[in-house]
C-alpha atoms as a PDB file:
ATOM      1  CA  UNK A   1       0.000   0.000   0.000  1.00  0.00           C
ATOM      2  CA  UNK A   2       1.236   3.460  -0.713  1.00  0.00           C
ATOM      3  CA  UNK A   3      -0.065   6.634   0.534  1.00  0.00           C
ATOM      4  CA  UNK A   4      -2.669   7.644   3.488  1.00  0.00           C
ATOM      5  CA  UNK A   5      -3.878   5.116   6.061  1.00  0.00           C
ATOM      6  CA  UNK A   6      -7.563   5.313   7.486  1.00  0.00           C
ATOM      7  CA  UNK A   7      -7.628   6.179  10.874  1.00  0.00           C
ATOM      8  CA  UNK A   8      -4.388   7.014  12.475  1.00  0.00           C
ATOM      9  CA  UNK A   9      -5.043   5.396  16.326  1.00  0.00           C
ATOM     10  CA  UNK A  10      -6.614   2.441  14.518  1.00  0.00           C
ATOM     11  CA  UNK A  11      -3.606   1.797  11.993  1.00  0.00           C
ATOM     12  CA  UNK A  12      -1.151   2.232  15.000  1.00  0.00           C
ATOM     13  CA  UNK A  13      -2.800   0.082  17.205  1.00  0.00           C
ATOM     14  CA  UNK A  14      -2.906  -2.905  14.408  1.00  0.00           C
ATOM     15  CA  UNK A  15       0.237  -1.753  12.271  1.00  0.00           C
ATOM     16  CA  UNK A  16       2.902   0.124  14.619  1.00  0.00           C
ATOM     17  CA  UNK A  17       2.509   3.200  12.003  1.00  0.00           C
ATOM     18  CA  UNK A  18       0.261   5.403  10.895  1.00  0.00           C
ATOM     19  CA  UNK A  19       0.237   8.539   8.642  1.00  0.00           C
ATOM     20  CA  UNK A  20      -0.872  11.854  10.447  1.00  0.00           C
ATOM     21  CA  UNK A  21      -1.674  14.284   7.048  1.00  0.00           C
ATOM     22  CA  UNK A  22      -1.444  17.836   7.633  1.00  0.00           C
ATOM     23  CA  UNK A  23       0.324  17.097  11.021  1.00  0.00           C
ATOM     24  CA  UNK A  24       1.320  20.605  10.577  1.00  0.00           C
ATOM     25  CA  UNK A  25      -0.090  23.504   9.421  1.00  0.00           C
ATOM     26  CA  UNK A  26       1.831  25.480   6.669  1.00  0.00           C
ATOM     27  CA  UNK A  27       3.015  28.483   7.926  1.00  0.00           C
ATOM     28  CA  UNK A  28       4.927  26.789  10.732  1.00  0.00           C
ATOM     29  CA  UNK A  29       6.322  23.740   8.311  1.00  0.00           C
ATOM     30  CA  UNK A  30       7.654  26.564   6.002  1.00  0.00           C
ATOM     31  CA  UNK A  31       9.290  28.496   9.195  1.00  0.00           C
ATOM     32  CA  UNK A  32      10.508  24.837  10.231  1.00  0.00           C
ATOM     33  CA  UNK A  33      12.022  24.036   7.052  1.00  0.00           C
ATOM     34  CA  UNK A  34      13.614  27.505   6.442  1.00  0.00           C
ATOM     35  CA  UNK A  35      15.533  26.770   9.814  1.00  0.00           C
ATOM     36  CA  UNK A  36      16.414  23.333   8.879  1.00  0.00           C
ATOM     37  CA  UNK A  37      18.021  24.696   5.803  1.00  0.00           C
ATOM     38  CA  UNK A  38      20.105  27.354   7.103  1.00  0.00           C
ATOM     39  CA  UNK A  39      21.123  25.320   9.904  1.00  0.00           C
ATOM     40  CA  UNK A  40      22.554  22.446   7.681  1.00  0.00           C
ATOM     41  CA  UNK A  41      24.684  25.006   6.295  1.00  0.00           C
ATOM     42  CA  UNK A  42      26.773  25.008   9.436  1.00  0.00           C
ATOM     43  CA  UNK A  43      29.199  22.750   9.153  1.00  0.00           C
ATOM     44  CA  UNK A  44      30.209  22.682  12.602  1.00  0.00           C
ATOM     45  CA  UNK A  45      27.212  21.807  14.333  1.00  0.00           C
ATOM     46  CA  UNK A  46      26.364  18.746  12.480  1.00  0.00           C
ATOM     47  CA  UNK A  47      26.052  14.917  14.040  1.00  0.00           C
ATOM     48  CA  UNK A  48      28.303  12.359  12.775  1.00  0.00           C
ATOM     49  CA  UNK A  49      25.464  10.209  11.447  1.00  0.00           C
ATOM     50  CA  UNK A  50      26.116   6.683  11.054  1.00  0.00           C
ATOM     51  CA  UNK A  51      22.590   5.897   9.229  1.00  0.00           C
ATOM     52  CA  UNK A  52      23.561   7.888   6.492  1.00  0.00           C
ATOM     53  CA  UNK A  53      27.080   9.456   6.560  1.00  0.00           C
ATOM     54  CA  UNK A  54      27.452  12.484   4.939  1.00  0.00           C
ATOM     55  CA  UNK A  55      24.068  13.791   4.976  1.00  0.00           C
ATOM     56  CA  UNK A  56      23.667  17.021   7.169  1.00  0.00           C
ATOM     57  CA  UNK A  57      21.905  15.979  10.389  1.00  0.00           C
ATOM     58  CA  UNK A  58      21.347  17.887  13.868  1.00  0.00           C
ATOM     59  CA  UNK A  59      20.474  16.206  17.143  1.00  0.00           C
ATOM     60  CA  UNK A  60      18.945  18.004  20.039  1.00  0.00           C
ATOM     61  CA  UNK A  61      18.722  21.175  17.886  1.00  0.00           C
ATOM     62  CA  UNK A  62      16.595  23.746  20.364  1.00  0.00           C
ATOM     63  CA  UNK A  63      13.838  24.844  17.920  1.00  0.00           C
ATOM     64  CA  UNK A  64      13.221  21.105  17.352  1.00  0.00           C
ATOM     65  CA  UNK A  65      13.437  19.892  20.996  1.00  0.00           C
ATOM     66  CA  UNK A  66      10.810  22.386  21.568  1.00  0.00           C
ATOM     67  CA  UNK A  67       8.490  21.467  18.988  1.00  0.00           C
ATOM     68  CA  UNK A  68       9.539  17.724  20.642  1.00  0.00           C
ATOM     69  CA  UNK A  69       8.147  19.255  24.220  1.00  0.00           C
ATOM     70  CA  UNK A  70       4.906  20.983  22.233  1.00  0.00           C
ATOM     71  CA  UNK A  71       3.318  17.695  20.513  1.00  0.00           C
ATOM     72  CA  UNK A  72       4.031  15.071  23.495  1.00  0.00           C
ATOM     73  CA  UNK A  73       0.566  15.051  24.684  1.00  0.00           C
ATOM     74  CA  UNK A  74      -1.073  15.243  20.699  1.00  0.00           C
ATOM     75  CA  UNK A  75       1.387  12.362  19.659  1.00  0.00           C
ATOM     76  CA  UNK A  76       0.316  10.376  23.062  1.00  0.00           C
ATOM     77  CA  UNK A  77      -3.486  11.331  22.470  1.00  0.00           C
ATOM     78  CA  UNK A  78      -2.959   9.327  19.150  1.00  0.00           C
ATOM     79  CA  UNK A  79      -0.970   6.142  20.327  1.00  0.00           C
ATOM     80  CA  UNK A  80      -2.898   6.005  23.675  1.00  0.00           C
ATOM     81  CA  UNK A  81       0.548   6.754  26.132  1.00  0.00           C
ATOM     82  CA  UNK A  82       1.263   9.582  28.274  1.00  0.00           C
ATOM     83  CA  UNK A  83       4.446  10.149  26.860  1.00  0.00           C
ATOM     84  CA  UNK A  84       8.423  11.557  27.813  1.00  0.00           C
ATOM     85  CA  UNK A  85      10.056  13.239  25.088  1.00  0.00           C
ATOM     86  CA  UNK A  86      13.592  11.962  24.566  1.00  0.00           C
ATOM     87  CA  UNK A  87      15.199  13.511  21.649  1.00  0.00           C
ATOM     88  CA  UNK A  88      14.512  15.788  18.374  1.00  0.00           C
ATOM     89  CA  UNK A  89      16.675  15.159  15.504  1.00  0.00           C
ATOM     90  CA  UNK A  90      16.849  15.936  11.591  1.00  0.00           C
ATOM     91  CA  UNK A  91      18.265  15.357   8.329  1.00  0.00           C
ATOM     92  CA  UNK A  92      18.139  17.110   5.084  1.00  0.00           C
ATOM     93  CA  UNK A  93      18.558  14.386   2.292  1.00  0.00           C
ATOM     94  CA  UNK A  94      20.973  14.563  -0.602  1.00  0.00           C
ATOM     95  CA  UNK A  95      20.618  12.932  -4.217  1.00  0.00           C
ATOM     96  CA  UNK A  96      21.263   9.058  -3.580  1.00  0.00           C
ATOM     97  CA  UNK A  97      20.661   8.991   0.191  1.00  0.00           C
ATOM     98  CA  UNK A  98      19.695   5.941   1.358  1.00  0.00           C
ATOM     99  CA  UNK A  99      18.322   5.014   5.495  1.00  0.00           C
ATOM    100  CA  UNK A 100      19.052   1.421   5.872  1.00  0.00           C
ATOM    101  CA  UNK A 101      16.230  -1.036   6.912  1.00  0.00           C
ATOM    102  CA  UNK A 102      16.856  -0.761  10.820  1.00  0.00           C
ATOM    103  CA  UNK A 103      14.668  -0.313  14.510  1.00  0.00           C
ATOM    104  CA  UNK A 104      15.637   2.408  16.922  1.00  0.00           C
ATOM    105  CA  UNK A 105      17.446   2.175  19.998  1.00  0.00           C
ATOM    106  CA  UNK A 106      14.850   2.174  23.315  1.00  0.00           C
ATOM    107  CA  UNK A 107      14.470   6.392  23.395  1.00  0.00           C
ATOM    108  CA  UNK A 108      12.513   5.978  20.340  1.00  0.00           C
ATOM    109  CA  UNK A 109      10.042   3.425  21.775  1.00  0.00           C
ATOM    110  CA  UNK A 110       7.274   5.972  20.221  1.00  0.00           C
ATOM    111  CA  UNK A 111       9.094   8.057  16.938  1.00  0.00           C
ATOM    112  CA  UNK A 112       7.453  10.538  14.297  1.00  0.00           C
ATOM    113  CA  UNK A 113       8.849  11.536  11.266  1.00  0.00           C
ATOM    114  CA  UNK A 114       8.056  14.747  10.034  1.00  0.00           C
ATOM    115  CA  UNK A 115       8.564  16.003   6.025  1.00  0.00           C
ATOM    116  CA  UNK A 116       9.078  19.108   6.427  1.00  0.00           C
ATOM    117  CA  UNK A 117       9.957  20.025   2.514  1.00  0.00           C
ATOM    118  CA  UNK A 118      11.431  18.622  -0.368  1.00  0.00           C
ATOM    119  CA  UNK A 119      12.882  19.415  -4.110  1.00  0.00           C
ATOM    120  CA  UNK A 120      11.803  16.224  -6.019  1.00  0.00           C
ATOM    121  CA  UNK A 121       9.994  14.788  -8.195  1.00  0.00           C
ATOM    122  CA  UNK A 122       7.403  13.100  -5.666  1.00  0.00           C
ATOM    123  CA  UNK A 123       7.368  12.627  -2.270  1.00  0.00           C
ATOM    124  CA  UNK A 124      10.066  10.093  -0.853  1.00  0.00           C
ATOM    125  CA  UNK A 125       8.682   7.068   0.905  1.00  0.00           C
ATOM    126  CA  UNK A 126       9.201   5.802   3.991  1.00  0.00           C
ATOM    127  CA  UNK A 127       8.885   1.860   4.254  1.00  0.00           C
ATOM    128  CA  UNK A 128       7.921  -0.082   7.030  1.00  0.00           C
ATOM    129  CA  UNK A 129       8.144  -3.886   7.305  1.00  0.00           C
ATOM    130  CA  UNK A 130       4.843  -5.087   9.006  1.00  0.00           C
ATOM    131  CA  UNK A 131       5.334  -8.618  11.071  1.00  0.00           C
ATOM    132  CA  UNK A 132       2.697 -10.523   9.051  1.00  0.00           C
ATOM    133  CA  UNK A 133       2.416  -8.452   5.863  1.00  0.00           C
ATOM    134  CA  UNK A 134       4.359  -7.247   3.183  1.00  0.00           C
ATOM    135  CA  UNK A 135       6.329  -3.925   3.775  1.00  0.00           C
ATOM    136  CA  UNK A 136       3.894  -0.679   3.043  1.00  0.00           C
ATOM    137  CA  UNK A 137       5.672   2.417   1.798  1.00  0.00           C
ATOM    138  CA  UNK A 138       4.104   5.296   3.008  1.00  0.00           C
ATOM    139  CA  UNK A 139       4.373   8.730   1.229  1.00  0.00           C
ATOM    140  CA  UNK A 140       4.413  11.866   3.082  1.00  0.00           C
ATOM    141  CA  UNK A 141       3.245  15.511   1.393  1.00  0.00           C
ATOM    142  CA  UNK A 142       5.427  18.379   3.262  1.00  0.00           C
ATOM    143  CA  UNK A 143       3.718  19.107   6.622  1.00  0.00           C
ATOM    144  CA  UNK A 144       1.966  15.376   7.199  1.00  0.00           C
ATOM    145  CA  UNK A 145       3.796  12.719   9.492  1.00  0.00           C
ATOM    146  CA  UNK A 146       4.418   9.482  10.073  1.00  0.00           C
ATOM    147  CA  UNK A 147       4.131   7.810  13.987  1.00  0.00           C
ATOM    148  CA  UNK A 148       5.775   4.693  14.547  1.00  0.00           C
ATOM    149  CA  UNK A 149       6.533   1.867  17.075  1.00  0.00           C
ATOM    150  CA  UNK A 150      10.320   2.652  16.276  1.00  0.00           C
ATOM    151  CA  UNK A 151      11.835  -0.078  18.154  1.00  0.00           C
ATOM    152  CA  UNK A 152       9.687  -2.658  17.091  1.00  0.00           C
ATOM    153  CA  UNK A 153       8.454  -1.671  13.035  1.00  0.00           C
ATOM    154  CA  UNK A 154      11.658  -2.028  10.814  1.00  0.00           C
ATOM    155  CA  UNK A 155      11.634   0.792   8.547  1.00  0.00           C
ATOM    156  CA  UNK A 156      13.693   2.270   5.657  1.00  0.00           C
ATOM    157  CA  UNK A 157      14.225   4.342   2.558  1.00  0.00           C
ATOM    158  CA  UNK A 158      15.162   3.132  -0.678  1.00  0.00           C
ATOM    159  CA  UNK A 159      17.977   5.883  -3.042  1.00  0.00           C
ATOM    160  CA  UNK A 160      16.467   9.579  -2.976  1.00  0.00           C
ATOM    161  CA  UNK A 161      16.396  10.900  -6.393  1.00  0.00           C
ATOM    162  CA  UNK A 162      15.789  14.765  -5.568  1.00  0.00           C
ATOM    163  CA  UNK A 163      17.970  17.696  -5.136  1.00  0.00           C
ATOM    164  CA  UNK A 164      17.155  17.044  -0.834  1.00  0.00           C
ATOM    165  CA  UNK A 165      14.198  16.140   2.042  1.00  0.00           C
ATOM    166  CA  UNK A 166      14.454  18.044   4.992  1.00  0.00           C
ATOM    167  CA  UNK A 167      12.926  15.256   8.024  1.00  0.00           C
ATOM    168  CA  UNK A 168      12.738  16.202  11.368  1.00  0.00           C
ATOM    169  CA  UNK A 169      12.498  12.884  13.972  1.00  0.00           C
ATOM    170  CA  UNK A 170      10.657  13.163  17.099  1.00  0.00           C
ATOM    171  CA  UNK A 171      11.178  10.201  19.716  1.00  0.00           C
ATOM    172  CA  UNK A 172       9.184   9.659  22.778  1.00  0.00           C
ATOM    173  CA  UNK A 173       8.441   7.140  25.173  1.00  0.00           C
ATOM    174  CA  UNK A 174       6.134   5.790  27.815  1.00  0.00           C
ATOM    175  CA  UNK A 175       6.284   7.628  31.007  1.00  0.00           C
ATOM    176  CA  UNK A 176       4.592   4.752  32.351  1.00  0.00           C
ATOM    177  CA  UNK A 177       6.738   1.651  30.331  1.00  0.00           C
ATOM    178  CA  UNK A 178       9.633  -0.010  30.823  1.00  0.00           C
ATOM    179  CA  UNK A 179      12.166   2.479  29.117  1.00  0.00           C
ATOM    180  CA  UNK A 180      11.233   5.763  31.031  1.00  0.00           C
ATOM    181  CA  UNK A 181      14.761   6.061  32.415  1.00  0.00           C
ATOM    182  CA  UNK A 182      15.349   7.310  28.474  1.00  0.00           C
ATOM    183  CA  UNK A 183      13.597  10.458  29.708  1.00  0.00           C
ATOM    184  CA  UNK A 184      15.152  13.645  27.935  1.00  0.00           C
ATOM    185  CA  UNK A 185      17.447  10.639  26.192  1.00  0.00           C
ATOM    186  CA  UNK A 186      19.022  10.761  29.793  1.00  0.00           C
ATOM    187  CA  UNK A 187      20.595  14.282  29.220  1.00  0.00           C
ATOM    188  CA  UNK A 188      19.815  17.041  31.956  1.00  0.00           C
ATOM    189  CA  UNK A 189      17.080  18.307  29.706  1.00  0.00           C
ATOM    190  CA  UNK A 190      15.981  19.017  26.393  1.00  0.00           C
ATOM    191  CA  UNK A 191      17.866  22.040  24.516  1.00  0.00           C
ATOM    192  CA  UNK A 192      15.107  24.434  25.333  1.00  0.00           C
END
């Protein structure tokens, strides 16, 4: 299947994914995406990614740790946990990128990928490898989302043929579950 699921809370609960269109609304995607893109630019600041070497990437980044903080409780309203952020995190994409088939590590018991622009030809799926179905690629229009069981749904992304795909990754977990220590992704706090 590609594209838009039903129901989101449904197609967690039974797939450990769901799309969430229009997650955000446009005016803050554009003012997202705008900072994403300038602050890819700086060299200096960038994670050594081991997913995809090469390909600018940010952890913790401060306007993205607080849009982590903001949609706890709407991204727990939709998978049913009162949930701890842990950790924000982007990428923006180049021609040929690829994100090896993989599950998180436990801060990203409860993870949401975010599209927050692109320059392509289409949008750029994201795969996920259901347990007792074949793997569904799910497309994601700039602004819509994708919420995922991270450490449990194997997911991936075949070569990227655009010019880039700015992502932003939120993780949470369960305040209430078993990794909880992984609170703030056991830093002091988030970069607020």
């Amino acid at each position: 299947m590609i594209g838009v699921m039903a129901d989101p809370k449904t197609d967690f609960q039974q797939n450990g994914y769901s799309v969430l269109p229009r997650f955000l609304d446009d005016e803050l995607r554009q003012r997202l995406l705008a900072h994403v893109l300038e602050r890819a630019k700086d060299t200096a600041d960038l994670a050594d990614d081991k997913q995809v070497p090469g390909t600018p990437a940010i952890y913790g980044d401060r306007v993205m740790d607080r849009l982590l903080a903001r949609l706890a409780p709407t991204v727990g309203a939709i998978v049913g946990l009162q949930l701890l952020p842990t950790y924000s995190y982007f990428r923006v994409y180049r021609p040929g990128d690829t994100l090896p088939k993989h599950v998180d590590r436990p801060s990203c018991q409860i993870s949401l990928t975010l599209s927050l622009g692109f320059d392509a030809p289409a949008p750029w799926p994201i795969w996920f490898g259901a347990t007792a179905a074949a793997p569904t690629a799910l497309t994601l229009a700039p602004g819509d989302a994708a919420v995922y069981r991270g450490m449990d749904t194997p997911h991936w992304r075949e070569a990227f043929t655009g010019v880039y795909a700015a992502q932003a990754f939120l993780h949470y977990v369960d305040q209430n579950g078993p990794h909880s220590e992984w609170k703030f992704d056991k830093r002091p706090g988030l970069t607020l």
